[in-house]
C-alpha atoms as a PDB file:
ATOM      1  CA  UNK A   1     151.795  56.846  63.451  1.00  0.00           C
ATOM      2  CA  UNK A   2     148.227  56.620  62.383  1.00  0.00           C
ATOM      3  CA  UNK A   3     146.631  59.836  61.469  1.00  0.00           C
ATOM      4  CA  UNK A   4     143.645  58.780  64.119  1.00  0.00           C
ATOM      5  CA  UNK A   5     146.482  58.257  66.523  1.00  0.00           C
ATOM      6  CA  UNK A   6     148.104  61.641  65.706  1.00  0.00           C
ATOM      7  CA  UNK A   7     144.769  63.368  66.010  1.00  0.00           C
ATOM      8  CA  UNK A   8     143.542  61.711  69.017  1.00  0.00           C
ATOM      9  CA  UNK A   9     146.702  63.273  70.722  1.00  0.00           C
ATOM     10  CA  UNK A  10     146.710  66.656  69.607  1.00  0.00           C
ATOM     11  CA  UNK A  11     143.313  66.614  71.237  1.00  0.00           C
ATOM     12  CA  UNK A  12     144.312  65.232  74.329  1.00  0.00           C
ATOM     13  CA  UNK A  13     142.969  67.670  77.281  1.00  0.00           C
ATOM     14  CA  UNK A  14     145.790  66.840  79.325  1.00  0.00           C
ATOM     15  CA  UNK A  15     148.018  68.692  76.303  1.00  0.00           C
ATOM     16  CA  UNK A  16     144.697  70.688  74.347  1.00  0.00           C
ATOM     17  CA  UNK A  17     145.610  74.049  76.299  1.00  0.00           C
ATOM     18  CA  UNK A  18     149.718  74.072  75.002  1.00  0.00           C
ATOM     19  CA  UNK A  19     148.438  73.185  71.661  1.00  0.00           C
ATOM     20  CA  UNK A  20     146.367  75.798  71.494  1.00  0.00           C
ATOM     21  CA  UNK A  21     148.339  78.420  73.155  1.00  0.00           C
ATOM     22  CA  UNK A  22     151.306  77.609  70.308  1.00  0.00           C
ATOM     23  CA  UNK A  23     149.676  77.435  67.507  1.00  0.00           C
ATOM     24  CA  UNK A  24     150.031  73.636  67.156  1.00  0.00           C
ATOM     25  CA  UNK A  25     145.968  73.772  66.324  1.00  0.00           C
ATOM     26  CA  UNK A  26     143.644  76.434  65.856  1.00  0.00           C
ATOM     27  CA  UNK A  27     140.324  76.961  68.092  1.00  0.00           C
ATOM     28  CA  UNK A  28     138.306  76.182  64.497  1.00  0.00           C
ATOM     29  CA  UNK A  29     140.605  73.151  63.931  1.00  0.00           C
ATOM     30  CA  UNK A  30     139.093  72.062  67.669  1.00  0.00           C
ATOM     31  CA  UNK A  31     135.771  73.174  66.837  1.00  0.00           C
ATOM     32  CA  UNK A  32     135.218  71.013  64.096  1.00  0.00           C
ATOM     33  CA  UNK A  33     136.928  67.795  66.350  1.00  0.00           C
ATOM     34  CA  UNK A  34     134.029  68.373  68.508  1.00  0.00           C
ATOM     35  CA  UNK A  35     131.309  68.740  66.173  1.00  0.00           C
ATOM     36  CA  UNK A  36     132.735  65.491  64.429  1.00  0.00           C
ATOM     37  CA  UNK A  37     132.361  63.340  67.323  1.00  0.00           C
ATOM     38  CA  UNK A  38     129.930  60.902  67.975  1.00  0.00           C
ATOM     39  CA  UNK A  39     126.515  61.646  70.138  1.00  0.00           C
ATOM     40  CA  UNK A  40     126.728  58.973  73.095  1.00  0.00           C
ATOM     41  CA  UNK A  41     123.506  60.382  75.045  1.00  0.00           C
ATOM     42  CA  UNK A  42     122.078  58.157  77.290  1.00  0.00           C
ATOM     43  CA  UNK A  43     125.111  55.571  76.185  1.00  0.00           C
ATOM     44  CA  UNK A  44     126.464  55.470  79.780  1.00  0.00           C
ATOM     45  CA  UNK A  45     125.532  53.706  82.713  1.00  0.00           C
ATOM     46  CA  UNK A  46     125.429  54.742  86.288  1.00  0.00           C
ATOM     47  CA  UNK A  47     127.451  53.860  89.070  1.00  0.00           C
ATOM     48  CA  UNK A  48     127.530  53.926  92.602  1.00  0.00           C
ATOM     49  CA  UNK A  49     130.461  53.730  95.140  1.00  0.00           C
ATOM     50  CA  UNK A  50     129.713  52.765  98.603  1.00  0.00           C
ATOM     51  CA  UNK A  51     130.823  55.138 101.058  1.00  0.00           C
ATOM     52  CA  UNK A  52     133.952  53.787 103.445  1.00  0.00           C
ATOM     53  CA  UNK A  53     133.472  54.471 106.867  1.00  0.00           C
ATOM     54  CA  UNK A  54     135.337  57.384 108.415  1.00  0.00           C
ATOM     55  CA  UNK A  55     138.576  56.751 110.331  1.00  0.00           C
ATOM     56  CA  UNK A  56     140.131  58.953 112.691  1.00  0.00           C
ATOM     57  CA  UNK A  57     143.943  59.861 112.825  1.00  0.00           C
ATOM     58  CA  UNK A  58     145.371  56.544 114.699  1.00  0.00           C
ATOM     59  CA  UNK A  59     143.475  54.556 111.859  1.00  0.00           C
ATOM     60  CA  UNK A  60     140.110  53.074 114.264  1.00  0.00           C
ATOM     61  CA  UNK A  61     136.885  53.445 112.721  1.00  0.00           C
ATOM     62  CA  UNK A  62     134.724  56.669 113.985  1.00  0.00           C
ATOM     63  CA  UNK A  63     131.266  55.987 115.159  1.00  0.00           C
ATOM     64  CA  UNK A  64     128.663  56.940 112.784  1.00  0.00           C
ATOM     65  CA  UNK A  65     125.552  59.145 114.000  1.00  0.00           C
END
């Protein structure tokens, strides 16, 4: 495994928390991920979802108001 690979998972927020909490990584080690990241203000782009229309319980559309 690549040592971008292995780093990219110990910093995984869906296992961050355990790692911490163990002693996999320390807070500084995370620290220091963070501050070595990339800025990507304004490097996003918005978008919106339309809203579905409500449906009641038997599955036929509700009136909107």
């Amino acid at each position: 495994m690549s040592s971008k690979k292995h780093e990219e998972r110990l910093f995984d927020l869906r296992t961050l928390d355990s790692f911490l909490t163990r002693g996999v990584i320390k807070a500084s080690e995370y620290d220091k991920h963070l501050k070595a990241l990339p800025d990507e203000t304004g490097n996003y782009e918005v978008v919106v979802l339309e809203e579905e229309s409500e449906e009641d319980a038997s599955g036929e559309k509700v009136a909107e108001e």
